[in-house]
PDB file of N, CA and C in Angstrom:
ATOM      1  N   UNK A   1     -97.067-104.963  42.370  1.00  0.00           N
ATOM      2  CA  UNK A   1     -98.234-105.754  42.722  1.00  0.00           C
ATOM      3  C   UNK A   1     -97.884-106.810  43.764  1.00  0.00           C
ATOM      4  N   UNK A   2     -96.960-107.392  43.522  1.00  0.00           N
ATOM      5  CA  UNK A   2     -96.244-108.253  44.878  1.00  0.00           C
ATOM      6  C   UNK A   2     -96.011-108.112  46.329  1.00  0.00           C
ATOM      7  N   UNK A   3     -95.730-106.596  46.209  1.00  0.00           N
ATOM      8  CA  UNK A   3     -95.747-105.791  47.360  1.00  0.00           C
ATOM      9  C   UNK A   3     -97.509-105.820  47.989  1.00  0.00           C
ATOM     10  N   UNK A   4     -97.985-105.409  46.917  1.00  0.00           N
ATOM     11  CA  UNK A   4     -99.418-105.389  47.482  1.00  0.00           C
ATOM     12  C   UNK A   4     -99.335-106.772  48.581  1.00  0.00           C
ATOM     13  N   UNK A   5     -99.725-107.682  47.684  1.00  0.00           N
ATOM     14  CA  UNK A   5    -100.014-108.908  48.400  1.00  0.00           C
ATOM     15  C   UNK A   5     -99.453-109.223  49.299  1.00  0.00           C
ATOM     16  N   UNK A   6     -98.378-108.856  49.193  1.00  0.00           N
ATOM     17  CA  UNK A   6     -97.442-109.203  50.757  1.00  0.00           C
ATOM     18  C   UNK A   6     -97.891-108.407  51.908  1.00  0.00           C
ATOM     19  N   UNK A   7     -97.961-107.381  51.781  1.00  0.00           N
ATOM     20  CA  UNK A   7     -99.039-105.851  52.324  1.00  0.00           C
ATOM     21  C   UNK A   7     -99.944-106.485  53.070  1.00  0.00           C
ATOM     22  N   UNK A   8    -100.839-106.848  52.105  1.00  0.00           N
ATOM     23  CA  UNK A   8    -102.104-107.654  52.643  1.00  0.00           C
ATOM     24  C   UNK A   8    -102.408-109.235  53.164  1.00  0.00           C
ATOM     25  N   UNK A   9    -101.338-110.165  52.853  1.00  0.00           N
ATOM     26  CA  UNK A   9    -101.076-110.936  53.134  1.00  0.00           C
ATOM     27  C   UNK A   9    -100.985-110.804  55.125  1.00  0.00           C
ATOM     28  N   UNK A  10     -99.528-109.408  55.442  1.00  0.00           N
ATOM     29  CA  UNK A  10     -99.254-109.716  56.630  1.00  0.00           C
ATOM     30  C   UNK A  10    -100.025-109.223  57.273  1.00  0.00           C
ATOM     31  N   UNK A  11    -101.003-107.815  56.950  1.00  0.00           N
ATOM     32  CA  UNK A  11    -101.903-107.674  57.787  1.00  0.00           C
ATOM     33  C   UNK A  11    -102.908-108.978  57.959  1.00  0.00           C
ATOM     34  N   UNK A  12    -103.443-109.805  57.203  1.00  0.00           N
ATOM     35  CA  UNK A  12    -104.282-111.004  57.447  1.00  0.00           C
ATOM     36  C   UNK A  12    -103.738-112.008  58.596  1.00  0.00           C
ATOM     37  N   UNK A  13    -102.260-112.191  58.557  1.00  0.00           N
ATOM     38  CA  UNK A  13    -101.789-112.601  59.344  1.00  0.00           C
ATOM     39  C   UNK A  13    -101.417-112.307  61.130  1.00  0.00           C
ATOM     40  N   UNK A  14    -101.419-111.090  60.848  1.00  0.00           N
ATOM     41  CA  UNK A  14    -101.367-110.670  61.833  1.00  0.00           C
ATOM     42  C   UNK A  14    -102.806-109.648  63.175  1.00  0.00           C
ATOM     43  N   UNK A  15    -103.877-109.841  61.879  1.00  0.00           N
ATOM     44  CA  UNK A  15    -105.283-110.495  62.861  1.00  0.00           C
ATOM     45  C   UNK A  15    -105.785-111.149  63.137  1.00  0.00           C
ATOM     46  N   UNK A  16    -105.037-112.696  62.190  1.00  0.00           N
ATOM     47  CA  UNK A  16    -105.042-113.427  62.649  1.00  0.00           C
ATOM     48  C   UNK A  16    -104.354-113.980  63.699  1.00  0.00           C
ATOM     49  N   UNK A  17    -103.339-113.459  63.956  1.00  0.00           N
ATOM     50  CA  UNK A  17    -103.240-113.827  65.355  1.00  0.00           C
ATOM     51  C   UNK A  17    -104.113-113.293  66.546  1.00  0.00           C
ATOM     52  N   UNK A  18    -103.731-112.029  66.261  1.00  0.00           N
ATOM     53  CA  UNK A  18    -104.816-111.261  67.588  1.00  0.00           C
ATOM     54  C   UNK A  18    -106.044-111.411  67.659  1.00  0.00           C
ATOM     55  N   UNK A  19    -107.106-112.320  66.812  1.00  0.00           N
ATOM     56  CA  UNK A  19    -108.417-112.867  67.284  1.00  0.00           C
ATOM     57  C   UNK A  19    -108.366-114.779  67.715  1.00  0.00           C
ATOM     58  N   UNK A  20    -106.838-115.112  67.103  1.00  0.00           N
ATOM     59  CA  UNK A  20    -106.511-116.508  67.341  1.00  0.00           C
ATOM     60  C   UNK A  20    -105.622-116.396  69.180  1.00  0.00           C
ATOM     61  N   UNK A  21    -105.129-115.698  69.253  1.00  0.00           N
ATOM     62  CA  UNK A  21    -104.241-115.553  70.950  1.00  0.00           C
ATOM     63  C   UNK A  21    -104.911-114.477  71.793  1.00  0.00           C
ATOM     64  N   UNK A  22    -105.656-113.664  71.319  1.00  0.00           N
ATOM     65  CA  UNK A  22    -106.138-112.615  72.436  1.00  0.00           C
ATOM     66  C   UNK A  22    -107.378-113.130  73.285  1.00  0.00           C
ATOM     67  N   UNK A  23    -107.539-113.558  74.563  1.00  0.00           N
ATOM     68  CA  UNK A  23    -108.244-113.889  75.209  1.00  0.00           C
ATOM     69  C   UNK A  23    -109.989-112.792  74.966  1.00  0.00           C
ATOM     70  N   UNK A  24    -110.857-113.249  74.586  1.00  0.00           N
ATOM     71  CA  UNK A  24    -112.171-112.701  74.355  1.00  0.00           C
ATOM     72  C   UNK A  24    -112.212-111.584  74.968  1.00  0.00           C
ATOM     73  N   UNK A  25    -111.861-111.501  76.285  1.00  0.00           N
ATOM     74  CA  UNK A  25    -112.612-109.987  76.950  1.00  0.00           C
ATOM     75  C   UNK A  25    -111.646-109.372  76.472  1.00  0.00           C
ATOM     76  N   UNK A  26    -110.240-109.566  76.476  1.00  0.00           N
ATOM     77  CA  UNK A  26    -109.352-108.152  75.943  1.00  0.00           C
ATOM     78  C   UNK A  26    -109.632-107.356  74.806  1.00  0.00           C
ATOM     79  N   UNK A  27    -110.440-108.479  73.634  1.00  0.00           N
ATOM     80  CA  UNK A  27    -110.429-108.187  72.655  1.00  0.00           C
ATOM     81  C   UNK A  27    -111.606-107.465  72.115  1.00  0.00           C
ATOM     82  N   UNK A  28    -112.735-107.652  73.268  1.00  0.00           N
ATOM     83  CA  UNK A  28    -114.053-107.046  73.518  1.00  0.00           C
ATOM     84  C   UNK A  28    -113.729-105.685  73.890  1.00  0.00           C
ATOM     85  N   UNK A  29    -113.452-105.482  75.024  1.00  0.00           N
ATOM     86  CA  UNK A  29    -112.906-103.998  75.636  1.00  0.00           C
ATOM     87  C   UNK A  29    -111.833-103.415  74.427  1.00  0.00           C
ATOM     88  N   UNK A  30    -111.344-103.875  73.771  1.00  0.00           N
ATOM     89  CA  UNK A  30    -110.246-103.318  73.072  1.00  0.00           C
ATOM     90  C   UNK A  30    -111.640-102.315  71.714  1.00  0.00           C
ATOM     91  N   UNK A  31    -112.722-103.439  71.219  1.00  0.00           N
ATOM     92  CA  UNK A  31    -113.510-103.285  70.365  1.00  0.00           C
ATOM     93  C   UNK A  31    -114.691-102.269  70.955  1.00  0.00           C
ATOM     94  N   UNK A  32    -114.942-102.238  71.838  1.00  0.00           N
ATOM     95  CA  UNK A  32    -115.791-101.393  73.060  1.00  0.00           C
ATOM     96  C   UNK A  32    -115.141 -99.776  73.008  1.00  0.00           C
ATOM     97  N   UNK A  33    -114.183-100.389  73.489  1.00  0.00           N
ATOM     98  CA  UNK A  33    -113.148 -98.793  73.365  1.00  0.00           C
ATOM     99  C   UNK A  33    -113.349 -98.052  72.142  1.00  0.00           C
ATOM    100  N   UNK A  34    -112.857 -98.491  70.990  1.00  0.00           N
ATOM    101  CA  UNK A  34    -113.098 -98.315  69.534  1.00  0.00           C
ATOM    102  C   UNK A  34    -114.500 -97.325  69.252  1.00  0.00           C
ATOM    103  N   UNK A  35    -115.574 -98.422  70.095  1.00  0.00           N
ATOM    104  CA  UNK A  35    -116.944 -97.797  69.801  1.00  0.00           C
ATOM    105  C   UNK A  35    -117.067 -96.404  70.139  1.00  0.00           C
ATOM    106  N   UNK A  36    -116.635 -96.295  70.955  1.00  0.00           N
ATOM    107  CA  UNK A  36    -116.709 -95.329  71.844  1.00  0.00           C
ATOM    108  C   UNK A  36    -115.858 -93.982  71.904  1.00  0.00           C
ATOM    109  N   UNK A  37    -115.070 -93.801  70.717  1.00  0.00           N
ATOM    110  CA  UNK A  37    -114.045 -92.785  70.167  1.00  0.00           C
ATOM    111  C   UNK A  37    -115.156 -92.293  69.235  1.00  0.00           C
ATOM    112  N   UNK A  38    -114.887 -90.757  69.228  1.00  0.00           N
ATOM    113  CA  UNK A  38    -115.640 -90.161  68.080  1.00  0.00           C
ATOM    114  C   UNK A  38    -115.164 -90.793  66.669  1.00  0.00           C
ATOM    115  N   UNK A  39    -116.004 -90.370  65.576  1.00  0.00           N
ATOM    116  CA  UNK A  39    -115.463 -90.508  64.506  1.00  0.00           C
ATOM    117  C   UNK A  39    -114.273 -90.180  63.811  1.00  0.00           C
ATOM    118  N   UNK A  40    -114.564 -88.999  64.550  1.00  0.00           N
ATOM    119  CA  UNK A  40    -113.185 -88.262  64.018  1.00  0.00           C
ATOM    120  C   UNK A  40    -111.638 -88.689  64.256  1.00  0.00           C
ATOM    121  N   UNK A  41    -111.475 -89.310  65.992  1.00  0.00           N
ATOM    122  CA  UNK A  41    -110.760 -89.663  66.563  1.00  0.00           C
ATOM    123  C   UNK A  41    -110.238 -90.966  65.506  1.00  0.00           C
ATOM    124  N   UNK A  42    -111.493 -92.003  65.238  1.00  0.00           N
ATOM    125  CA  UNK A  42    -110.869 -92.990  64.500  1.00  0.00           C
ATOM    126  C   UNK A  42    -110.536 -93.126  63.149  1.00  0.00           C
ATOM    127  N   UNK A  43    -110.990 -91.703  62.072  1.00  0.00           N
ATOM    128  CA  UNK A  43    -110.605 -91.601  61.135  1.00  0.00           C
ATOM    129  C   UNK A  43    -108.781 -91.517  61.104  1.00  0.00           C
ATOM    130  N   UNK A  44    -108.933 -90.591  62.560  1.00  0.00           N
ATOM    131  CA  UNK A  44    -107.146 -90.059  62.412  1.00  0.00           C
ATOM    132  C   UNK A  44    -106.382 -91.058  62.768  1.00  0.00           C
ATOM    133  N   UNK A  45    -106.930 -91.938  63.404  1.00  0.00           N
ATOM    134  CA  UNK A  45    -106.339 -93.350  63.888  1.00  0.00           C
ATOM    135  C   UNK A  45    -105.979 -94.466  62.475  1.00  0.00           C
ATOM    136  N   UNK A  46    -107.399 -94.320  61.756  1.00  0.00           N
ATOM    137  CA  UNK A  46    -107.263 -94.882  60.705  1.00  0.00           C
ATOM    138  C   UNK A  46    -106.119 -94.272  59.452  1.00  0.00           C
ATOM    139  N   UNK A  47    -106.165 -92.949  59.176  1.00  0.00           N
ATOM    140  CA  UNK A  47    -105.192 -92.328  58.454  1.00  0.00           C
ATOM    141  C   UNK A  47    -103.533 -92.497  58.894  1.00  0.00           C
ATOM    142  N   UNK A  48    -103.446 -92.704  60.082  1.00  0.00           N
ATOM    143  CA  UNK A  48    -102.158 -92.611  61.183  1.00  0.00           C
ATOM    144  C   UNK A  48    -101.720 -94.509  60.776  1.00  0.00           C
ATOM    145  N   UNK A  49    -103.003 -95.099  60.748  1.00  0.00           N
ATOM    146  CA  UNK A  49    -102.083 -96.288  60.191  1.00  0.00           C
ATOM    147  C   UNK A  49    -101.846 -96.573  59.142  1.00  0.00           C
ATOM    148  N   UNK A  50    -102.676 -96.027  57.595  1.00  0.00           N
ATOM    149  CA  UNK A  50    -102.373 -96.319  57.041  1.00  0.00           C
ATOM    150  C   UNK A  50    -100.940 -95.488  56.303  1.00  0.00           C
ATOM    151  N   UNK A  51    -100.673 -94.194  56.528  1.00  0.00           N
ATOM    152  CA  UNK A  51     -99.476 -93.484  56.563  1.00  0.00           C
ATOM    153  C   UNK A  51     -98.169 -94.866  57.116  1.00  0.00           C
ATOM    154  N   UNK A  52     -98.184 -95.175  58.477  1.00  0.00           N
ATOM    155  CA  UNK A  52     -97.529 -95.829  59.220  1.00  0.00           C
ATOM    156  C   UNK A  52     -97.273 -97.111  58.044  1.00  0.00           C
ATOM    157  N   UNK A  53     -98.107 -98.021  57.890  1.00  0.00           N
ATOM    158  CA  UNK A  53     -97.877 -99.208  56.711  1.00  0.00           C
ATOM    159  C   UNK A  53     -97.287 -99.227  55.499  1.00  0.00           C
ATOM    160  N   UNK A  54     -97.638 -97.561  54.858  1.00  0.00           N
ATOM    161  CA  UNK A  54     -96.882 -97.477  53.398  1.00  0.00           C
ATOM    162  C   UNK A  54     -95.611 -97.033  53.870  1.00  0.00           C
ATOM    163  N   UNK A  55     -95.723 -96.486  55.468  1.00  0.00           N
ATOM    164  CA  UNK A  55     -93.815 -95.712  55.176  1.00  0.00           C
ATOM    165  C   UNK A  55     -93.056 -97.005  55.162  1.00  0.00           C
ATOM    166  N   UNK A  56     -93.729 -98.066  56.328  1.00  0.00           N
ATOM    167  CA  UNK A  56     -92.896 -99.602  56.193  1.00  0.00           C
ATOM    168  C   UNK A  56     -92.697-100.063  54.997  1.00  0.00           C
ATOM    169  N   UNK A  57     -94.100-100.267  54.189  1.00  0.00           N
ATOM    170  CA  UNK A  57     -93.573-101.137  53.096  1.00  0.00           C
ATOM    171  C   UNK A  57     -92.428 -99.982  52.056  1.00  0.00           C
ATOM    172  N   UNK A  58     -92.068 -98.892  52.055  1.00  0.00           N
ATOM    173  CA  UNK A  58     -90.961 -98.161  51.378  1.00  0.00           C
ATOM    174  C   UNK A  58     -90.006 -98.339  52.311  1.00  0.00           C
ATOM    175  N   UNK A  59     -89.827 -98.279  53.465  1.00  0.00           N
ATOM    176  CA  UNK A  59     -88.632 -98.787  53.932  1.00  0.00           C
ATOM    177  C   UNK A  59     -88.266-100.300  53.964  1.00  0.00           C
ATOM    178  N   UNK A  60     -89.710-101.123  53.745  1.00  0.00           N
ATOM    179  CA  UNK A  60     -88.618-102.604  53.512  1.00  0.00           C
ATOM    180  C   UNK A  60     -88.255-102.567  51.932  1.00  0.00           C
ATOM    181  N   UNK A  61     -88.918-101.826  51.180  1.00  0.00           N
ATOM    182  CA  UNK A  61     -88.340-101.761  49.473  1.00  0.00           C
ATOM    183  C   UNK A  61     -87.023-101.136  49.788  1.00  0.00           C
ATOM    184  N   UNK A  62     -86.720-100.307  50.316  1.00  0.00           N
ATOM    185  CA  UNK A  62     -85.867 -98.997  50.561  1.00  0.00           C
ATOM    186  C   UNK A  62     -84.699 -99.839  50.739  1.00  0.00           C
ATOM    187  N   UNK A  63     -84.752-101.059  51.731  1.00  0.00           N
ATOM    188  CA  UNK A  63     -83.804-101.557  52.307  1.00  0.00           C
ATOM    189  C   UNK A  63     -83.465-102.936  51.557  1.00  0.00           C
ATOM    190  N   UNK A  64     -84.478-103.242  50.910  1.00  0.00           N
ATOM    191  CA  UNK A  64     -83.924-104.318  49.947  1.00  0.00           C
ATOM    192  C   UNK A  64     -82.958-104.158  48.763  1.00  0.00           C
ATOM    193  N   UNK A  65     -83.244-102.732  48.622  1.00  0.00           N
ATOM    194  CA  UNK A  65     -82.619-102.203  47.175  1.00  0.00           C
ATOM    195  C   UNK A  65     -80.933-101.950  47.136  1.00  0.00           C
TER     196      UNK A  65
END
């Protein structure tokens, strides 16, 4: 459960930066772009990260152990 929170903790942190340092239009066009991918495209985008996040958080367990 610790893991969770930490999980979710750094993603919070780390949109928080990118809506706290990313200048408005980058972050518009970045969100524009988004719109504008089929669904499908951003499901696999979406599946591709969340794959990507659990292999991290088992490799930072992996590597603590």
């Amino acid at each position: 459960m610790s893991y969770l929170l930490l999980a979710v903790g750094l993603v919070l942190v780390v949109e928080g930066l990118v809506y706290a340092l990313a200048p408005s239009r980058i972050l518009e066009e970045a969100l524009e772009l988004l719109r504008r991918l089929p669904p499908e495209t951003r499901r696999t985008l979406g599946l591709s990260a969340l794959a990507l996040g659990a292999a991290l958080i088992w490799l930072a367990r992996w590597l603590a152990a």
